[in-house]
Protein backbone atom coordinates (compact mmCIF):
# COMPACT_ATOMS: atom_id res chain seq x y z
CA UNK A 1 -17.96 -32.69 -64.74
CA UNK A 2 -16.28 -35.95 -63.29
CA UNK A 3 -13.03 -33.80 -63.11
CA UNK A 4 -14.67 -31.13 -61.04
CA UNK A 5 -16.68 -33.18 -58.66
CA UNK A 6 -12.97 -35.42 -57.81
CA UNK A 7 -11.21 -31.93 -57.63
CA UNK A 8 -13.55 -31.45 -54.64
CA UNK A 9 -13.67 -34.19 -53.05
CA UNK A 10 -9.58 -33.70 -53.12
CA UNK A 11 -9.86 -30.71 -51.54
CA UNK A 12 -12.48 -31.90 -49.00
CA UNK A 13 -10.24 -34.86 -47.89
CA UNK A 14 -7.42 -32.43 -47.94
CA UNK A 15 -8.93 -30.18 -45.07
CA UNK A 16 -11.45 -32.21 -43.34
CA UNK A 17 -10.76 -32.77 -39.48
CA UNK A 18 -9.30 -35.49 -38.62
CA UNK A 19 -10.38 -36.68 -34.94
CA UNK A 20 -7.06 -37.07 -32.58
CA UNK A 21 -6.28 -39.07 -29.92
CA UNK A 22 -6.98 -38.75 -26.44
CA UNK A 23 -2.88 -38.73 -25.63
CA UNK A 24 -2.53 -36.57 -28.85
CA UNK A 25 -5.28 -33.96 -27.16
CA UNK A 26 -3.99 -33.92 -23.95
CA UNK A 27 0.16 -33.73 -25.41
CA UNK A 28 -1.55 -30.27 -27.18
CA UNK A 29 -3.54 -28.92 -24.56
CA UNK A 30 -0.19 -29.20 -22.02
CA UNK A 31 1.53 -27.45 -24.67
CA UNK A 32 -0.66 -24.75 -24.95
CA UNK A 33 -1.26 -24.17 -21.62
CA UNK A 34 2.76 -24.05 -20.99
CA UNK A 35 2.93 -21.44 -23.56
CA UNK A 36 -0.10 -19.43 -21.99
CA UNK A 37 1.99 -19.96 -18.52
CA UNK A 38 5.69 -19.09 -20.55
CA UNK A 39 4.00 -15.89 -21.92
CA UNK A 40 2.62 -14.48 -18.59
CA UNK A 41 5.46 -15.49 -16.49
CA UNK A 42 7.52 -12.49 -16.72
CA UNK A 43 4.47 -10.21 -15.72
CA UNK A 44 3.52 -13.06 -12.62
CA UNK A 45 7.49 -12.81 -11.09
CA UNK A 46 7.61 -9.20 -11.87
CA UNK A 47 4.28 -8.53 -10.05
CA UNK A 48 5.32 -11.15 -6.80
CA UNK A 49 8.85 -9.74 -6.76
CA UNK A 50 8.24 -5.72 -7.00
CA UNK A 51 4.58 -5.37 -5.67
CA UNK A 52 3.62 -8.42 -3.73
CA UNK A 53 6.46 -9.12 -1.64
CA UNK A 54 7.55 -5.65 -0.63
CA UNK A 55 3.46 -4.96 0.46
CA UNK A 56 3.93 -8.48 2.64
CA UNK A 57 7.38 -7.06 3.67
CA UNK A 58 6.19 -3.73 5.05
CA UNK A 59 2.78 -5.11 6.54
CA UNK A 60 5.16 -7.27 8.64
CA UNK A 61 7.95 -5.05 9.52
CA UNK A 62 5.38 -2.48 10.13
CA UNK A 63 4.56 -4.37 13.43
CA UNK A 64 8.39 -5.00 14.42
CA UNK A 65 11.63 -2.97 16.31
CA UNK A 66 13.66 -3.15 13.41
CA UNK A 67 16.46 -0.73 11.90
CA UNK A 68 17.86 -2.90 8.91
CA UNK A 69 20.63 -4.53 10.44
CA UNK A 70 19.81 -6.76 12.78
CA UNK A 71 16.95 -8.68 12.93
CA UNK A 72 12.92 -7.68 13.25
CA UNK A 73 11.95 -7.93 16.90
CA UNK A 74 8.23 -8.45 16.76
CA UNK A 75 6.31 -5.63 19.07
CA UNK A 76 2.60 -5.78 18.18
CA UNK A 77 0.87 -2.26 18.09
CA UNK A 78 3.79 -0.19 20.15
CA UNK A 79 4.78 1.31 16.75
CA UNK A 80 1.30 2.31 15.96
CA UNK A 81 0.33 3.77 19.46
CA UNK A 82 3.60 5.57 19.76
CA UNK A 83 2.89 7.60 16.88
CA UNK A 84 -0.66 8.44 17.65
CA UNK A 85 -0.04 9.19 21.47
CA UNK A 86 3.86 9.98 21.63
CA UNK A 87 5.34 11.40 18.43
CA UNK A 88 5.37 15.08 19.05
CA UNK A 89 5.74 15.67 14.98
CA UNK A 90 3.10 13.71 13.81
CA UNK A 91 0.27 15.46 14.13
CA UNK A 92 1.97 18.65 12.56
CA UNK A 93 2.78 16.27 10.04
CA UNK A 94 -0.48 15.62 9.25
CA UNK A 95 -1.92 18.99 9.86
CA UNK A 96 1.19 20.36 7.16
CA UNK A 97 -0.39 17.08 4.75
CA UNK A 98 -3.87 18.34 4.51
CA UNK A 99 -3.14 22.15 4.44
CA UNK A 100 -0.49 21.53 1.59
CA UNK A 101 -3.58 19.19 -0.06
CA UNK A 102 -6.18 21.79 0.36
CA UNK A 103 -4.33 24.65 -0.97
CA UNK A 104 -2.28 22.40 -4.14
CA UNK A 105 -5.52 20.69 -5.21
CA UNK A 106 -7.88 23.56 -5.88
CA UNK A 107 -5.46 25.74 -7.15
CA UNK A 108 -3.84 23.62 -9.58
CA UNK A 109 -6.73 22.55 -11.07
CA UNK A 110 -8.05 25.82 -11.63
CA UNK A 111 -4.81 26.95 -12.77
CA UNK A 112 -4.77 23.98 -15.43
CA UNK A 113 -8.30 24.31 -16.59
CA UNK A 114 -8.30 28.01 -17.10
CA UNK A 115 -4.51 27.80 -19.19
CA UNK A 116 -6.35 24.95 -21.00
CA UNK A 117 -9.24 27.08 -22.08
CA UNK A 118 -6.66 29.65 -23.39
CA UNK A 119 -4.86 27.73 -25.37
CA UNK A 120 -7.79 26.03 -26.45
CA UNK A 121 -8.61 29.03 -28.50
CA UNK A 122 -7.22 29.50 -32.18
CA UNK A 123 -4.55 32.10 -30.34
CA UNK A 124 -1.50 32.75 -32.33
CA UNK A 125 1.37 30.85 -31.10
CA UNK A 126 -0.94 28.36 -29.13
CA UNK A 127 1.93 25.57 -29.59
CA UNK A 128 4.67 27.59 -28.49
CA UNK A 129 2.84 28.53 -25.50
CA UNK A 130 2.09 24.76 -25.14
CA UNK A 131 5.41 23.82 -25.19
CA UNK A 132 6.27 26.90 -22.53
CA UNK A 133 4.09 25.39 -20.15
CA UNK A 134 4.31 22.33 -20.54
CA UNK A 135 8.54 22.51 -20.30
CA UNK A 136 8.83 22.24 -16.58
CA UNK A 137 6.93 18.53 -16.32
CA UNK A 138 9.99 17.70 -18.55
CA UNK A 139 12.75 18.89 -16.72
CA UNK A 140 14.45 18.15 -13.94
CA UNK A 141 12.76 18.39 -11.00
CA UNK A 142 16.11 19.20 -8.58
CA UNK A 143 17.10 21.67 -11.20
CA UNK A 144 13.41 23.37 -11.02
CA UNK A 145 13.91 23.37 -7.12
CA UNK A 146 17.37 24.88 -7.23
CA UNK A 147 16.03 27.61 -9.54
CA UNK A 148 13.35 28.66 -7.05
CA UNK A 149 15.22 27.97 -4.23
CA UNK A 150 17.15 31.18 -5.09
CA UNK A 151 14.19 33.35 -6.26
CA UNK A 152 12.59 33.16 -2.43
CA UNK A 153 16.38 33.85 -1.74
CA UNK A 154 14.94 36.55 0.89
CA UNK A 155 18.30 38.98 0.29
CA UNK A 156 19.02 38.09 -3.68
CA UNK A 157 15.71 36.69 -4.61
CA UNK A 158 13.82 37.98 -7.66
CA UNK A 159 10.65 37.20 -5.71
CA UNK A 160 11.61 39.95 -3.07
CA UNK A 161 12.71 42.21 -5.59
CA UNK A 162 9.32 42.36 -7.51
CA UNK A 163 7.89 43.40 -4.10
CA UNK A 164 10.21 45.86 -3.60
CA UNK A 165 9.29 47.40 -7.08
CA UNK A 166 6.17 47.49 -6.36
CA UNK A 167 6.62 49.21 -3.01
CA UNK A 168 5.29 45.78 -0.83
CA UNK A 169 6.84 44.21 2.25
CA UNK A 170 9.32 41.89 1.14
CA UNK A 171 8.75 38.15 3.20
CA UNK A 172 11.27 35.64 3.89
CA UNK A 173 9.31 32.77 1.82
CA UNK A 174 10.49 29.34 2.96
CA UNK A 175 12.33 30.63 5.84
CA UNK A 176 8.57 31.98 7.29
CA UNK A 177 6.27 30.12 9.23
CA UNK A 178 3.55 31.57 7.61
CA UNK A 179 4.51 31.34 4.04
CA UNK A 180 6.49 28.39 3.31
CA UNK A 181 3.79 25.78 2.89
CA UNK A 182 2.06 28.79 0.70
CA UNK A 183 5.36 29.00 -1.66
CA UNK A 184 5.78 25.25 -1.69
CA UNK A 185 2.58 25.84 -3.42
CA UNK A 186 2.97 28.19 -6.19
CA UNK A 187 5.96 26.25 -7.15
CA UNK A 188 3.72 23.22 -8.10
CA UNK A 189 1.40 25.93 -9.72
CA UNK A 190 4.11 26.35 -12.01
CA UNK A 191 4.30 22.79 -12.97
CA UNK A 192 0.43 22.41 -13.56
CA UNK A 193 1.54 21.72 -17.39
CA UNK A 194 0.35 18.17 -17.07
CA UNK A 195 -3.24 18.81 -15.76
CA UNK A 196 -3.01 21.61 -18.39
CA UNK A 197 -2.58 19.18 -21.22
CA UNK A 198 -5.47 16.71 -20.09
CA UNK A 199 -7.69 18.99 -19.67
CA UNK A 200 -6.79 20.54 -23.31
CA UNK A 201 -7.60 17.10 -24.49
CA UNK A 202 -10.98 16.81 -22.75
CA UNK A 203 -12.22 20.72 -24.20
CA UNK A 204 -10.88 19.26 -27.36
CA UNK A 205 -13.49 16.42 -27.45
CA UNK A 206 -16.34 18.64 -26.14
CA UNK A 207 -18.94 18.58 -29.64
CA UNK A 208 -19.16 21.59 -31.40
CA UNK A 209 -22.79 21.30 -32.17
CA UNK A 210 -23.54 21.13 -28.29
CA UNK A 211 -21.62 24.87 -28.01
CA UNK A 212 -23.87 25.66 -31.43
CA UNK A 213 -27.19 24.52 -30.17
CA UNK A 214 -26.15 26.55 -26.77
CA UNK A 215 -25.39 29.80 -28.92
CA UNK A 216 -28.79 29.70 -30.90
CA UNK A 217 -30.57 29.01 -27.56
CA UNK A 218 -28.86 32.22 -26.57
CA UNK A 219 -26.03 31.30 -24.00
CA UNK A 220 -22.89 33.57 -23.96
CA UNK A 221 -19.54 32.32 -23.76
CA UNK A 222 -19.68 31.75 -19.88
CA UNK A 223 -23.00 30.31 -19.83
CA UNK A 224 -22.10 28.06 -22.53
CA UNK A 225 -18.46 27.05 -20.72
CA UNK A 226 -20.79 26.31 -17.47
CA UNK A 227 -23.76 24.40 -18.60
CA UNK A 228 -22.12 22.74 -21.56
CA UNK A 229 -18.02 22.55 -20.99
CA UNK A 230 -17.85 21.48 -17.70
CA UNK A 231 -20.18 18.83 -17.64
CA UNK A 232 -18.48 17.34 -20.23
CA UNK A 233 -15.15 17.71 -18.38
CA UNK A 234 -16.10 16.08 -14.96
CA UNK A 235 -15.44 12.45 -16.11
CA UNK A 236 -11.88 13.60 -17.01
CA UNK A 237 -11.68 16.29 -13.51
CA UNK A 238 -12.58 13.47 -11.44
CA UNK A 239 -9.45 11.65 -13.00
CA UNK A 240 -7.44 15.10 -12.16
CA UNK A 241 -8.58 14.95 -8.64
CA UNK A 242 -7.89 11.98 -8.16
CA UNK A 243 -4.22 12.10 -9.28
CA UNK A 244 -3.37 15.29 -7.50
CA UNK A 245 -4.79 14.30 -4.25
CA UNK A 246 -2.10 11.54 -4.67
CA UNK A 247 0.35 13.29 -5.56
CA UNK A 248 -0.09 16.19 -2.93
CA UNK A 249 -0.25 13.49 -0.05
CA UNK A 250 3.67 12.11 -1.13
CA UNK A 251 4.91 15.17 -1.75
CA UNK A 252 8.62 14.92 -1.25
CA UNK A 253 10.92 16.32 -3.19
CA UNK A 254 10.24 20.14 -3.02
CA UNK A 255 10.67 19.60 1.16
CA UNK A 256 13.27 17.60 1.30
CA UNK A 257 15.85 20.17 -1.08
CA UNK A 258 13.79 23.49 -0.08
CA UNK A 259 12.62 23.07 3.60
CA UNK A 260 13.82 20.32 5.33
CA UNK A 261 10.63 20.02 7.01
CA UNK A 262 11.10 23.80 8.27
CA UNK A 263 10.49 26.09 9.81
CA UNK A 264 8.92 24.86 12.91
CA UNK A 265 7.86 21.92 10.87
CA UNK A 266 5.27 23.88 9.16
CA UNK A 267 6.30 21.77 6.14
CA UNK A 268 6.89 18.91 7.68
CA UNK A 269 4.33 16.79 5.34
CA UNK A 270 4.28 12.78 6.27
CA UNK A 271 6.27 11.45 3.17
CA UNK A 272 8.91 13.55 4.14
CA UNK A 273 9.13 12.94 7.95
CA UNK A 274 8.73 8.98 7.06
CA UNK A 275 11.77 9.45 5.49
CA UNK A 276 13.26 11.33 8.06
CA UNK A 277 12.17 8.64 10.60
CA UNK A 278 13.77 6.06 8.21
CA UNK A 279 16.70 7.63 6.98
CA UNK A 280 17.88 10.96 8.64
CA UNK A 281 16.99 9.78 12.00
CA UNK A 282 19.09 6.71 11.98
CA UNK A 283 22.41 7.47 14.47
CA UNK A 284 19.39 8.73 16.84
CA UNK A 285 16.70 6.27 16.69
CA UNK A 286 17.25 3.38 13.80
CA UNK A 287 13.56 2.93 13.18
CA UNK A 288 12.69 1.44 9.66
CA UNK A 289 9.83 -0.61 11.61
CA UNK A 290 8.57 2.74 12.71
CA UNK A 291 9.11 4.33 9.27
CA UNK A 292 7.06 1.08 7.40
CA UNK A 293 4.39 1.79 10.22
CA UNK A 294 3.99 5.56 9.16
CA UNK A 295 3.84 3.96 5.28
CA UNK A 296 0.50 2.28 6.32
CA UNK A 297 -0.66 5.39 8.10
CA UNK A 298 0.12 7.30 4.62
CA UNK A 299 -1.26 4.19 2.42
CA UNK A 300 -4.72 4.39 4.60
CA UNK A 301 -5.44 8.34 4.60
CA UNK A 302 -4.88 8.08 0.52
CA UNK A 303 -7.02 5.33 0.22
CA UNK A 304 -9.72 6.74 2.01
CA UNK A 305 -9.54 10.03 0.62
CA UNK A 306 -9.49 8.63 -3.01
CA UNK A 307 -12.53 6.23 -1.95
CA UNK A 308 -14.71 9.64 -0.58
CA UNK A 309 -14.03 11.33 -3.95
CA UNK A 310 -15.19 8.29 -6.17
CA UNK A 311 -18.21 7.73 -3.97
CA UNK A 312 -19.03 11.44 -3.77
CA UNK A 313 -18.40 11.46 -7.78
CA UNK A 314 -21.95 10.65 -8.88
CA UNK A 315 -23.00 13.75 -7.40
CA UNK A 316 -21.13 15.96 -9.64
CA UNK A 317 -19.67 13.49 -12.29
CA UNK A 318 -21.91 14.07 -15.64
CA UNK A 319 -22.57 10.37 -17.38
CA UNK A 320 -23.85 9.63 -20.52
CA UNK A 321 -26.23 7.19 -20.23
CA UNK A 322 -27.94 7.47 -23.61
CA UNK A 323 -24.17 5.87 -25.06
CA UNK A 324 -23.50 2.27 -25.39
């Protein structure tokens, strides 16, 4: 018994807290904190040096007469009211922005949702299809471009060819005013794999005993996909939105190797003519202050569009309140 009771009163001694000293404290709590700094240093210089900085940069420059070589002459608003008064492309610009946005959105998403509701069936050779899909988010996107560029080739193209089969006027696709924003469009169509595969995520989390209660309650397939599916899908179509209205207001690269802007600036979208101001422009008009001021322009109509969509969300957004 007198073993035991000194075997824990060893052990007590062994682990009880000894009090330190106030230098001893503070020499560990400066450690610490130096580590805490060390550790989140790399994330701190990365964030100043690639996000920070260049957002002070172009605010500044935005607001200058600069073209990159000599130094920033400082000219107030000039930029600004130049391209809202004087700039004979910018409003097509913008008009070419929001028609390519209101056609891409809608019809991607739909596109996405309904392939995701195909596949989400127990179809044979659901993965392969998957993988069909989903194959042109994977690949390059010049070599994508290059492929379609020659099958709206208006002489060669496949894309005239079918119409010819099929007895239908034939259409010069990107070279046409009235069609190249339209074929800019189904080209993106054919890369809606990504939107497919987050919306075959959401359908795959969708309970199967709310689709069973639905069925005994009587609701066929369509009534069930309405009243039950898609409520359970806004959360994750409000994402979609969301990332395609981004994405359709800096769309780039199809108009830059397809279009040019062309014809008659009819795809002239703003991402592409900044760069056009920046870049392409130069031996005419060196005007990267310009360019940086058409950056904000871009930066604010994204901003505010996003903003109006998560506002507007709680109209249509379903939330589960009842969960913790």
């Amino acid at each position: 018994m007198a073993t035991e009771s000194a075997t824990v009163a060893s052990v007590r001694q062994q682990h009880a807290i000894v009090p330190l000293s106030r230098r001893k404290w503070w020499r560990r709590r400066r450690r610490d904190i130096g580590a805490g700094y060390a550790f989140i240093a790399p994330a701190i210089i990365g964030f100043t040096v690639l996000v920070a900085y260049p957002i002070v940069f172009s605010a500044y420059h935005a607001f200058t007469d600069w073209n990159g070589l000599t130094p920033a002459v400082w000219s107030g608003w000039h930029n600004f009211q130049y391209l809202f008064t004087q700039d004979p492309t910018f409003w097509p610009s913008i008009k070419a922005t929001a028609i390519y946005t209101l056609l891409a959105v809608p019809s991607t998403l739909l596109v996405g949702l309904g392939l995701a509701v195909l596949l989400n069936r127990a179809l044979a050779g659901a993965r392969w299809f998957r993988t069909i899909f989903f194959l042109p988010v994977v690949l390059p996107a010049v070599a994508v471009l290059t492929l379609w560029k020659y099958l709206y080739d208006p002489q060669y193209g496949l894309a005239n060819q079918l119409l010819t089969a099929l007895h239908l006027p034939t259409s010069l696709w990107l070279g046409s005013t009235r069609m190249a924003l339209p074929s800019i469009v189904i080209i993106g169509l054919w890369g809606c794999g990504a939107t497919m595969m987050i919306f075959l995520a959401g359908l795959q989390t969708v309970p199967a005993e709310l689709h069973e209660a639905a069925r005994i309650d009587g609701a066929g397939p369509i009534r069930s996909f309405c009243h039950v599916t898609m409520p359970m899908l806004t959360p994750i179509l409000l994402l979609q939105v969301v990332l395609q209205i981004n994405q359709a207001f800096q769309a780039f690269t199809q108009v830059q190797l397809l279009t040019n802007g062309g014809p008659d600036n009819t795809t002239n979208m703003l991402m592409y003519k900044i760069y056009a101001d920046g870049f392409q422009n130069f031996s005419k008009f060196p005007q990267l202050g310009y360019a940086t001021a058409e950056v904000w322009i871009l930066f604010m109509l994204i901003l505010v569009v996003t903003a109006l969509t998560v506002r507007t969300s709680s109209l249509w957004v379903y939330a589960d309140n009842t969960r913790d």
